[in-house]
PDB file of N, CA and C in Angstrom:
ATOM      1  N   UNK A   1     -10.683   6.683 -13.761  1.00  0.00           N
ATOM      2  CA  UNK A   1      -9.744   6.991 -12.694  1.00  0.00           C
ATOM      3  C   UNK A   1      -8.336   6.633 -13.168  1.00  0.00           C
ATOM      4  N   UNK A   2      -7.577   7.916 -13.093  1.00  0.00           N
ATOM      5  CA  UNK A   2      -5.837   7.394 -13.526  1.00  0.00           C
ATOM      6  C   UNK A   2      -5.452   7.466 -12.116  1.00  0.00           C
ATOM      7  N   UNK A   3      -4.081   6.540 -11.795  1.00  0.00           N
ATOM      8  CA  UNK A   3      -3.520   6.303 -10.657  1.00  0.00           C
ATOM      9  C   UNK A   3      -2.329   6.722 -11.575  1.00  0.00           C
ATOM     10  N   UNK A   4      -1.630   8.008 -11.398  1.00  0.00           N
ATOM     11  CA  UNK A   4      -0.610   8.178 -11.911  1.00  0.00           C
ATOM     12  C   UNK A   4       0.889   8.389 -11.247  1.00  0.00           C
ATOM     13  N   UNK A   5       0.547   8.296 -10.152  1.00  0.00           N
ATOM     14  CA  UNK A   5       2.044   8.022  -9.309  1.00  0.00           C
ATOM     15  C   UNK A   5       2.140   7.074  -8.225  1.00  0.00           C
ATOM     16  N   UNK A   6       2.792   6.334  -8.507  1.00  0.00           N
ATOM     17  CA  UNK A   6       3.031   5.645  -6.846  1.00  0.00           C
ATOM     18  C   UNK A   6       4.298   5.332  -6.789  1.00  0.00           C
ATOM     19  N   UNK A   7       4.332   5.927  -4.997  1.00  0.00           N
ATOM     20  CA  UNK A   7       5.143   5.936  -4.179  1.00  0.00           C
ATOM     21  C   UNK A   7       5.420   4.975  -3.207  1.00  0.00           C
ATOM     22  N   UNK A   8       6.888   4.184  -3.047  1.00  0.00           N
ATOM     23  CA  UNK A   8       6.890   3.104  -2.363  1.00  0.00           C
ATOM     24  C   UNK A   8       7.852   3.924  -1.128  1.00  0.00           C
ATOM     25  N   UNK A   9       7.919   3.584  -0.013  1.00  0.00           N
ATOM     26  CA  UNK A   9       8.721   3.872   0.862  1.00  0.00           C
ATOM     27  C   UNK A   9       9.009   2.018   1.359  1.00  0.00           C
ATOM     28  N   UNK A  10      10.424   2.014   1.512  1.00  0.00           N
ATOM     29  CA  UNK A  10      10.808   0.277   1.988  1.00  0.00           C
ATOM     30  C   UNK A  10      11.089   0.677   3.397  1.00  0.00           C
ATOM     31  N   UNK A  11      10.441  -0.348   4.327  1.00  0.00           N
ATOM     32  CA  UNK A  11      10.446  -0.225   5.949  1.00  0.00           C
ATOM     33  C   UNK A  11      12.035  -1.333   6.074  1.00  0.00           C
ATOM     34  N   UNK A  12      12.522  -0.575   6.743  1.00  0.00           N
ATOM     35  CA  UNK A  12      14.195  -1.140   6.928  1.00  0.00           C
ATOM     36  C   UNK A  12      14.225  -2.070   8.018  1.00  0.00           C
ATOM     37  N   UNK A  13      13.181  -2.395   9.037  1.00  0.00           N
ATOM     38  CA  UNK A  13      13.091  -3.375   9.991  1.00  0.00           C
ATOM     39  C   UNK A  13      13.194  -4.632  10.237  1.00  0.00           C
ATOM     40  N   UNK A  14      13.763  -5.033  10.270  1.00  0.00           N
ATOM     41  CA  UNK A  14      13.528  -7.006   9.840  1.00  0.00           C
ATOM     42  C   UNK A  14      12.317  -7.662  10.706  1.00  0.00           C
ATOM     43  N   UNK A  15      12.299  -7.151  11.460  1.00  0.00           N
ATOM     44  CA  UNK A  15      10.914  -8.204  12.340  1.00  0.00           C
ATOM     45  C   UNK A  15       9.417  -7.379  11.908  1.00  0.00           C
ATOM     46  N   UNK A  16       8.434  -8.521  12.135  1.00  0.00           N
ATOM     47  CA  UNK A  16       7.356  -8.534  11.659  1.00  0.00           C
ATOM     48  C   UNK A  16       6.746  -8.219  10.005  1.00  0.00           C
ATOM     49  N   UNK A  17       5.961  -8.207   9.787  1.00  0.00           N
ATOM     50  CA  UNK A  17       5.506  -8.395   8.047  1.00  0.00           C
ATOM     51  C   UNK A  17       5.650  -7.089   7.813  1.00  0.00           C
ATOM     52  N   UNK A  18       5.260  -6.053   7.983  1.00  0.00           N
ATOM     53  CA  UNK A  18       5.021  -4.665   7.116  1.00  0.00           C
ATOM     54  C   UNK A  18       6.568  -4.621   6.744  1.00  0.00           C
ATOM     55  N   UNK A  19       6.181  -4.540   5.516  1.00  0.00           N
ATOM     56  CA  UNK A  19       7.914  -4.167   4.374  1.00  0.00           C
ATOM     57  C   UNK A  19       7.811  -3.004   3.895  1.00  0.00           C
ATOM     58  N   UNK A  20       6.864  -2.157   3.569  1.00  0.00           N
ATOM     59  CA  UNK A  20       6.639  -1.074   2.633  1.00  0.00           C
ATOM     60  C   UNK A  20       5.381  -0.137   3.230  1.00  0.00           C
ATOM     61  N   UNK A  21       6.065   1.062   2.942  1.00  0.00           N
ATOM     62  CA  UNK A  21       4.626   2.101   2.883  1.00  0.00           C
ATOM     63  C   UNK A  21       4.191   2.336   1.522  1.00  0.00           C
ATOM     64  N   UNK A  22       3.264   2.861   1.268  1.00  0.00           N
ATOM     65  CA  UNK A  22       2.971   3.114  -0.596  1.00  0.00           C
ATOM     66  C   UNK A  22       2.250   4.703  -0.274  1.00  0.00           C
ATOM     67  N   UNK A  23       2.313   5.707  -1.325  1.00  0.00           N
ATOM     68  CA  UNK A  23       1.637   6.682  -1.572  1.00  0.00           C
ATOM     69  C   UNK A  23       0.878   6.926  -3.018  1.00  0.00           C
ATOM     70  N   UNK A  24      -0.393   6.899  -3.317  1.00  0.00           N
ATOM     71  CA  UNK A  24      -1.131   6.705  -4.608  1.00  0.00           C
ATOM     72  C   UNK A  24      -0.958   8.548  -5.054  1.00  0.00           C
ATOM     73  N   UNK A  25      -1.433   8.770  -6.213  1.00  0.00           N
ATOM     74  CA  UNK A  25      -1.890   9.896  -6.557  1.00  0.00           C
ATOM     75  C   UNK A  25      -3.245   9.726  -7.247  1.00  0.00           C
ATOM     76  N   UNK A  26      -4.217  10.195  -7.298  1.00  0.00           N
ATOM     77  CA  UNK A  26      -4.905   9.930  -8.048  1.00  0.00           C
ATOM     78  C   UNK A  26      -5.896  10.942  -8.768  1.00  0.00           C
ATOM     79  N   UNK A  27      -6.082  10.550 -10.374  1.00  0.00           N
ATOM     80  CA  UNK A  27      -6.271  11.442 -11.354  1.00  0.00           C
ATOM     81  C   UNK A  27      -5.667  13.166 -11.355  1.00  0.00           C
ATOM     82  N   UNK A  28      -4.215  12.892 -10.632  1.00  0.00           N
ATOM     83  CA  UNK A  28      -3.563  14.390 -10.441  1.00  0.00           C
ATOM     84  C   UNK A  28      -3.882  15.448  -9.494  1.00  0.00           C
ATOM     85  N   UNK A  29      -4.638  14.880  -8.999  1.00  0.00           N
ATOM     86  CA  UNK A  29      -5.411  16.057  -7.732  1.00  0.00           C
ATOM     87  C   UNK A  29      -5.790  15.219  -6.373  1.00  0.00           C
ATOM     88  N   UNK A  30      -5.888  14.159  -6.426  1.00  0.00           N
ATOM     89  CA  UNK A  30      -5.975  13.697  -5.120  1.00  0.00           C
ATOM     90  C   UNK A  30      -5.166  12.288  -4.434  1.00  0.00           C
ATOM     91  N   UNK A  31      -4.177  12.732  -3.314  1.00  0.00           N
ATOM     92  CA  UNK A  31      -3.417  11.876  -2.640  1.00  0.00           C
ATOM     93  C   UNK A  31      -3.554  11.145  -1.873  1.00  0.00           C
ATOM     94  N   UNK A  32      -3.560   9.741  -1.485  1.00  0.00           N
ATOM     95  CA  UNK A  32      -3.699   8.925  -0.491  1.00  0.00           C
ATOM     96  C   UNK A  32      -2.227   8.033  -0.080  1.00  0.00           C
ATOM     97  N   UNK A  33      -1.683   8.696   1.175  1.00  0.00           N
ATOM     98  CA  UNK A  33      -0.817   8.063   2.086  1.00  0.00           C
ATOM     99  C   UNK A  33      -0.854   7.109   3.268  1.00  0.00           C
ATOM    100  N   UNK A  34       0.317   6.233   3.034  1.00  0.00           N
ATOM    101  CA  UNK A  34       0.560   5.252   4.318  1.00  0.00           C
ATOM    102  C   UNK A  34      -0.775   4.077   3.689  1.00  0.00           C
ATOM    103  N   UNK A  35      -0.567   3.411   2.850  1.00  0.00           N
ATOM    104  CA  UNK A  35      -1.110   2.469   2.296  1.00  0.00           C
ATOM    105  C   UNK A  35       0.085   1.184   2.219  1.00  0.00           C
ATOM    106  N   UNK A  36      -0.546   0.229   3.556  1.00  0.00           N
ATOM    107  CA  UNK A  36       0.869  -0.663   3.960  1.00  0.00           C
ATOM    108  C   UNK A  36       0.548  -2.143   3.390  1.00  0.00           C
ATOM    109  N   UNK A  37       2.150  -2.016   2.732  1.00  0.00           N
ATOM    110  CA  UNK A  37       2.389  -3.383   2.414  1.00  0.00           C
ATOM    111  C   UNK A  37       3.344  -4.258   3.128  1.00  0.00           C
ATOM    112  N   UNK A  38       2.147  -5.349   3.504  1.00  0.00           N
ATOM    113  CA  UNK A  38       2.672  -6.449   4.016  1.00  0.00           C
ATOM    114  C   UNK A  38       3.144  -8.093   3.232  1.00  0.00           C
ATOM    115  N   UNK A  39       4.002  -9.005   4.339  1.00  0.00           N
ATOM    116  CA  UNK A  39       4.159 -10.147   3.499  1.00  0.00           C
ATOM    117  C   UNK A  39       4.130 -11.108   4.592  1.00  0.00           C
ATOM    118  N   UNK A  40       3.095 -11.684   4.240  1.00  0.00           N
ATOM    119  CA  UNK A  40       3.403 -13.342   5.270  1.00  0.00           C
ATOM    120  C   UNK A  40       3.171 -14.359   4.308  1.00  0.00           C
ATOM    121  N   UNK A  41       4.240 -15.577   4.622  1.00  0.00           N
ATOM    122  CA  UNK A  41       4.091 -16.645   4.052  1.00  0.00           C
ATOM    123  C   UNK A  41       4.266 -16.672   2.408  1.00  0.00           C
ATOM    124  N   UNK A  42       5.651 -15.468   2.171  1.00  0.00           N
ATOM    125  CA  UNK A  42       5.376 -15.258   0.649  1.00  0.00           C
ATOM    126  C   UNK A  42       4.194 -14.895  -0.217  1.00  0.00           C
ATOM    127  N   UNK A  43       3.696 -14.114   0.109  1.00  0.00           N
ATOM    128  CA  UNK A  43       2.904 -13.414  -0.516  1.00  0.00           C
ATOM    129  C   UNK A  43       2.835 -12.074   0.029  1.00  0.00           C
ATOM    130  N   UNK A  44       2.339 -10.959  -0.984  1.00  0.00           N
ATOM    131  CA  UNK A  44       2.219 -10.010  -0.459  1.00  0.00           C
ATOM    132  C   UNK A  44       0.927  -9.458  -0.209  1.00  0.00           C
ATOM    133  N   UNK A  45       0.018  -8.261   0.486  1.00  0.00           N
ATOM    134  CA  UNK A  45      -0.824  -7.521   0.227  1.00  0.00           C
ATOM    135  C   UNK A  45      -0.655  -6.043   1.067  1.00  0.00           C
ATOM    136  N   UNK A  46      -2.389  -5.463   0.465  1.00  0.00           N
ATOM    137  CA  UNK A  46      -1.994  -3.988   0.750  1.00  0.00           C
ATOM    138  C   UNK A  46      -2.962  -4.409   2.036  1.00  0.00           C
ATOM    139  N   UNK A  47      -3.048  -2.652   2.514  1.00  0.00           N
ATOM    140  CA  UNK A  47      -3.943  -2.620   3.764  1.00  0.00           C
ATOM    141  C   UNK A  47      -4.256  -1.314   3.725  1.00  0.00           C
ATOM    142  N   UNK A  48      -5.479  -0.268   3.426  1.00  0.00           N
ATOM    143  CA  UNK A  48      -5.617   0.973   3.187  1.00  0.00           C
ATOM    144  C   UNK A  48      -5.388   1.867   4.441  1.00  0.00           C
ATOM    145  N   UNK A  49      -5.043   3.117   4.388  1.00  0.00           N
ATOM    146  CA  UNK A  49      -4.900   3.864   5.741  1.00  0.00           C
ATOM    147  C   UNK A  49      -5.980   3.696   6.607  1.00  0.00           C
ATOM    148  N   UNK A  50      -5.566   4.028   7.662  1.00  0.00           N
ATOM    149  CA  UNK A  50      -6.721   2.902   8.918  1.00  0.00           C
ATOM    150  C   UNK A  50      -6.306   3.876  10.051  1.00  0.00           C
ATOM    151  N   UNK A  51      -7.396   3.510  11.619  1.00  0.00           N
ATOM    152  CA  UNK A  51      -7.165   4.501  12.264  1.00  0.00           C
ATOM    153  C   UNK A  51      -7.729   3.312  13.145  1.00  0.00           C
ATOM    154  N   UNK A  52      -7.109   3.763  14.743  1.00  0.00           N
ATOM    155  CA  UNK A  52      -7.607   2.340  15.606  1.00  0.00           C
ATOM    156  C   UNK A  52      -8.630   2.859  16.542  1.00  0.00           C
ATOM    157  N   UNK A  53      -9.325   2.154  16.774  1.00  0.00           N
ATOM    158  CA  UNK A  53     -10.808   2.856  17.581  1.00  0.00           C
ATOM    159  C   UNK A  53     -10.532   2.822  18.546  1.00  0.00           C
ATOM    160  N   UNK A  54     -11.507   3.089  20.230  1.00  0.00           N
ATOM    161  CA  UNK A  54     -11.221   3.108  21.261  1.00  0.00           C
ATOM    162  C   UNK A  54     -11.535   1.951  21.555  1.00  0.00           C
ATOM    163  N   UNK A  55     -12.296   0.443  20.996  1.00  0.00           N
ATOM    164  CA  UNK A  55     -12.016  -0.452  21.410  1.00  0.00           C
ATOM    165  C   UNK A  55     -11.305  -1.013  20.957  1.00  0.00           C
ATOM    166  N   UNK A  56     -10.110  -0.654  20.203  1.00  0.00           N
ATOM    167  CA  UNK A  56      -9.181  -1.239  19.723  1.00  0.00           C
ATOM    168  C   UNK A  56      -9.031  -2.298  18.523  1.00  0.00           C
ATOM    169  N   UNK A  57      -9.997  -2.044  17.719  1.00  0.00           N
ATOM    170  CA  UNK A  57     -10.517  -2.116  16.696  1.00  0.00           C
ATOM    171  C   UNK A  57     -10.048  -1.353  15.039  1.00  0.00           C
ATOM    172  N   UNK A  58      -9.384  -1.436  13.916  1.00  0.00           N
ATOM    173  CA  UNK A  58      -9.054  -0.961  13.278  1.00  0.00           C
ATOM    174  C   UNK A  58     -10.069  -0.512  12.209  1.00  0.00           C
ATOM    175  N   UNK A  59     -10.158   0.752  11.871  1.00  0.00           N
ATOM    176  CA  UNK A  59     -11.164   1.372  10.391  1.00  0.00           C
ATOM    177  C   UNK A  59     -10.633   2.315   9.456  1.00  0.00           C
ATOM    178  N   UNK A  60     -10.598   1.408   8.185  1.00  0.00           N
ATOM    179  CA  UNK A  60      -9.921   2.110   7.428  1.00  0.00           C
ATOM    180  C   UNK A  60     -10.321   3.770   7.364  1.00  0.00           C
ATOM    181  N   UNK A  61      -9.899   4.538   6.798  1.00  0.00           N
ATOM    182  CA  UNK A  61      -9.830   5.858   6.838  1.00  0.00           C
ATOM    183  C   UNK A  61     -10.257   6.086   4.894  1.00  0.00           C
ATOM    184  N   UNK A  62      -9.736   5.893   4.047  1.00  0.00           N
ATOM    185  CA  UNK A  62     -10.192   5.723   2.829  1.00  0.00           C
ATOM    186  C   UNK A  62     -10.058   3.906   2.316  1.00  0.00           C
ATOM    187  N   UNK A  63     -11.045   3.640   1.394  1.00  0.00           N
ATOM    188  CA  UNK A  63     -10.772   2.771   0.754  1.00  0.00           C
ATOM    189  C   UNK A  63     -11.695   2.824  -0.182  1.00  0.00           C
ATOM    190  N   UNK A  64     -11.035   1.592  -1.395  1.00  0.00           N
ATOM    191  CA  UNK A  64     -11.922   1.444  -3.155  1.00  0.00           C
ATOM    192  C   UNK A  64     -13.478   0.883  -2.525  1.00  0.00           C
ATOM    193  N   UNK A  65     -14.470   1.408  -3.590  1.00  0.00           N
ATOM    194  CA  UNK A  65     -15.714   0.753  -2.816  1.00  0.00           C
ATOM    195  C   UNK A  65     -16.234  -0.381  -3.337  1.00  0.00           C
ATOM    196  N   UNK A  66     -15.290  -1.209  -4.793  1.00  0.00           N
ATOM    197  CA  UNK A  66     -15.605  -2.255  -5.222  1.00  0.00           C
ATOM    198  C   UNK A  66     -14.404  -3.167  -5.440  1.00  0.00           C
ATOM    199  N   UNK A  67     -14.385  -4.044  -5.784  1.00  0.00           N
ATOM    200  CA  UNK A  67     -13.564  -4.835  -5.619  1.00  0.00           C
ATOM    201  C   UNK A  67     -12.485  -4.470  -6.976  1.00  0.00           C
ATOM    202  N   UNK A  68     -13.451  -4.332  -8.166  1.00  0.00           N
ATOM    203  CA  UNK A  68     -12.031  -3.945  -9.635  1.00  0.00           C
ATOM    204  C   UNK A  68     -11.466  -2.732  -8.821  1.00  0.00           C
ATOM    205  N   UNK A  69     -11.711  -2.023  -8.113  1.00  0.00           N
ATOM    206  CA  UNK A  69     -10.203  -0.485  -8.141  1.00  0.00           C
ATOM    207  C   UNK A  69      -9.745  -1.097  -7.362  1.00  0.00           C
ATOM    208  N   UNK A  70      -9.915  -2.124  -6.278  1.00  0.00           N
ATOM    209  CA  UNK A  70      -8.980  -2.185  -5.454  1.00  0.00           C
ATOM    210  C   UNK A  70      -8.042  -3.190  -5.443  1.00  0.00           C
ATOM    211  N   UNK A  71      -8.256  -4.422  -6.455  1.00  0.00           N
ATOM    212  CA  UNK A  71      -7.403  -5.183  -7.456  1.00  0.00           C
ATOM    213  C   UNK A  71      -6.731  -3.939  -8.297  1.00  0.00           C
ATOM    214  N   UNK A  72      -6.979  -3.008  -8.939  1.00  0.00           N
ATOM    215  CA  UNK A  72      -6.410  -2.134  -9.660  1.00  0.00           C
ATOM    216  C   UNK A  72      -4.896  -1.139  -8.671  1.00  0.00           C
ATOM    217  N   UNK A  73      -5.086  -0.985  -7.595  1.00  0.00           N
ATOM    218  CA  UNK A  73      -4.933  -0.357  -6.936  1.00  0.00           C
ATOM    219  C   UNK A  73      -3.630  -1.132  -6.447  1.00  0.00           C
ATOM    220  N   UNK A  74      -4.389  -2.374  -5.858  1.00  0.00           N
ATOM    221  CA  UNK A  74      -3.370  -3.541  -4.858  1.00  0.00           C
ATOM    222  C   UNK A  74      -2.413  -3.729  -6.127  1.00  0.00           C
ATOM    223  N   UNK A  75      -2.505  -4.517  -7.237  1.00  0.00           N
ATOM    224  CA  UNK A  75      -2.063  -4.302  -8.632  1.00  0.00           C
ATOM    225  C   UNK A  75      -0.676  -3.417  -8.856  1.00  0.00           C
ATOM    226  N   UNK A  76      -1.311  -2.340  -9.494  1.00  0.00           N
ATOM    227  CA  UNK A  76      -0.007  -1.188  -9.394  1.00  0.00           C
ATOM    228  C   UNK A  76       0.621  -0.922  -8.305  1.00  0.00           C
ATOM    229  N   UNK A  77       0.231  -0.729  -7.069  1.00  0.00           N
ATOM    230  CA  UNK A  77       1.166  -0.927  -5.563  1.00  0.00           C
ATOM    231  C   UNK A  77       1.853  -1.848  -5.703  1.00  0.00           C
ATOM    232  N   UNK A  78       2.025  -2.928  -5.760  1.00  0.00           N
ATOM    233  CA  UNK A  78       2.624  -4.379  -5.459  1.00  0.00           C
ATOM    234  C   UNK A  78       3.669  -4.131  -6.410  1.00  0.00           C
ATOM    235  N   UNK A  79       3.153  -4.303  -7.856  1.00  0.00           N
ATOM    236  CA  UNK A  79       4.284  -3.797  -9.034  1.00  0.00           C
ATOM    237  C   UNK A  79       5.116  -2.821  -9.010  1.00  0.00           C
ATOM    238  N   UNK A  80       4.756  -1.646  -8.446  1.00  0.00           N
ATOM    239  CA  UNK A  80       5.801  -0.771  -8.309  1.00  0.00           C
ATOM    240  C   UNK A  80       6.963  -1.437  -6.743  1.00  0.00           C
ATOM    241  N   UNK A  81       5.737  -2.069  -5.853  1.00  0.00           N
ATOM    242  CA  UNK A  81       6.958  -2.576  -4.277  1.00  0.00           C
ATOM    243  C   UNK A  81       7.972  -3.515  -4.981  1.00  0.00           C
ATOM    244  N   UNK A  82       8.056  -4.097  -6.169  1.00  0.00           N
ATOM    245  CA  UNK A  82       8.406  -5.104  -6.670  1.00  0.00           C
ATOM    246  C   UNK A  82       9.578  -4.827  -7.271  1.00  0.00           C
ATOM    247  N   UNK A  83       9.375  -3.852  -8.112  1.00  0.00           N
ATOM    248  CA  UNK A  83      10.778  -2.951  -8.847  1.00  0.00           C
ATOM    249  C   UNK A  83      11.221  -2.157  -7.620  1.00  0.00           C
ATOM    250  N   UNK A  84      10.900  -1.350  -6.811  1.00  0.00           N
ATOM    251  CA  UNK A  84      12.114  -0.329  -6.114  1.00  0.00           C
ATOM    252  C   UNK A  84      12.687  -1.852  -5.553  1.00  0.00           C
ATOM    253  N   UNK A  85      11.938  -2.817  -4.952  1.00  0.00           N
ATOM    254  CA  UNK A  85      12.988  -3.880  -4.135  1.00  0.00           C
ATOM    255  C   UNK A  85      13.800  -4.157  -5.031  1.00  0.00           C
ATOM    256  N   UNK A  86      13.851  -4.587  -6.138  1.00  0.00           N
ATOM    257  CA  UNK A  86      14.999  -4.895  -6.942  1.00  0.00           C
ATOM    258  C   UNK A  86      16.059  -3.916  -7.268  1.00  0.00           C
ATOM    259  N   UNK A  87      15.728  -2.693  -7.295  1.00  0.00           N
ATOM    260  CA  UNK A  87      16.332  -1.453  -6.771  1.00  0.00           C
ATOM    261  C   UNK A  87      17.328  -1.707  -6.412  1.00  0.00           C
ATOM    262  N   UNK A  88      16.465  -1.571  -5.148  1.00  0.00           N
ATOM    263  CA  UNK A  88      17.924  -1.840  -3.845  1.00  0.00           C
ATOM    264  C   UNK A  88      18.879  -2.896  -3.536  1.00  0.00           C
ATOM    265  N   UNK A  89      18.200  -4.067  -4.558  1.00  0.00           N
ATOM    266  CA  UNK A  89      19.186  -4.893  -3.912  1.00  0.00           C
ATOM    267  C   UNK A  89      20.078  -5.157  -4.769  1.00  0.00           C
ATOM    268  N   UNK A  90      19.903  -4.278  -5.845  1.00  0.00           N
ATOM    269  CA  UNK A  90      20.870  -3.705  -7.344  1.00  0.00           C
ATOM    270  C   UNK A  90      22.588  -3.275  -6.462  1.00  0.00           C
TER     271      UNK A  90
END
């Protein structure tokens, strides 16, 4: 599996944790959007696209089914949220 593009979008809001949206590509043919990065307490993580149930309950919509892609995944997301922030504050 190549993850050959990712896309950071920076959330401009100051209140609450979500800082970033992310968009993956993967192996050139298939896209996964709105993959949110959050930060509490100095640290960061991801959270895969998700959909909220009728009891109000959240389920992701895609996610990795083992733990290496999704260290792989969280990984290159984070690294790329890491450089556009320095980006901007260039």
């Amino acid at each position: 599996m190549e993850i050959g593009d990712v896309r950071i979008r920076l959330v401009q809001r100051a209140e609450g944790i979500l800082r970033a949206v992310a968009s993956i590509t993967i192996d050139g043919c298939f896209v996964v959007h709105d993959i949110k990065i959050f930060e509490r307490d100095g640290e960061c993580f991801i959270a895969m696209p998700s959909r909220k149930t009728p009891d109000g309950e959240y389920k992701d919509i895609a996610h990795p089914i083992n733990t290496e892609t999704r260290e792989r995944i969280r990984d290159l997301i984070l690294r790329q949220y890491e450089t556009v922030k320095a980006e901007q504050a260039e």
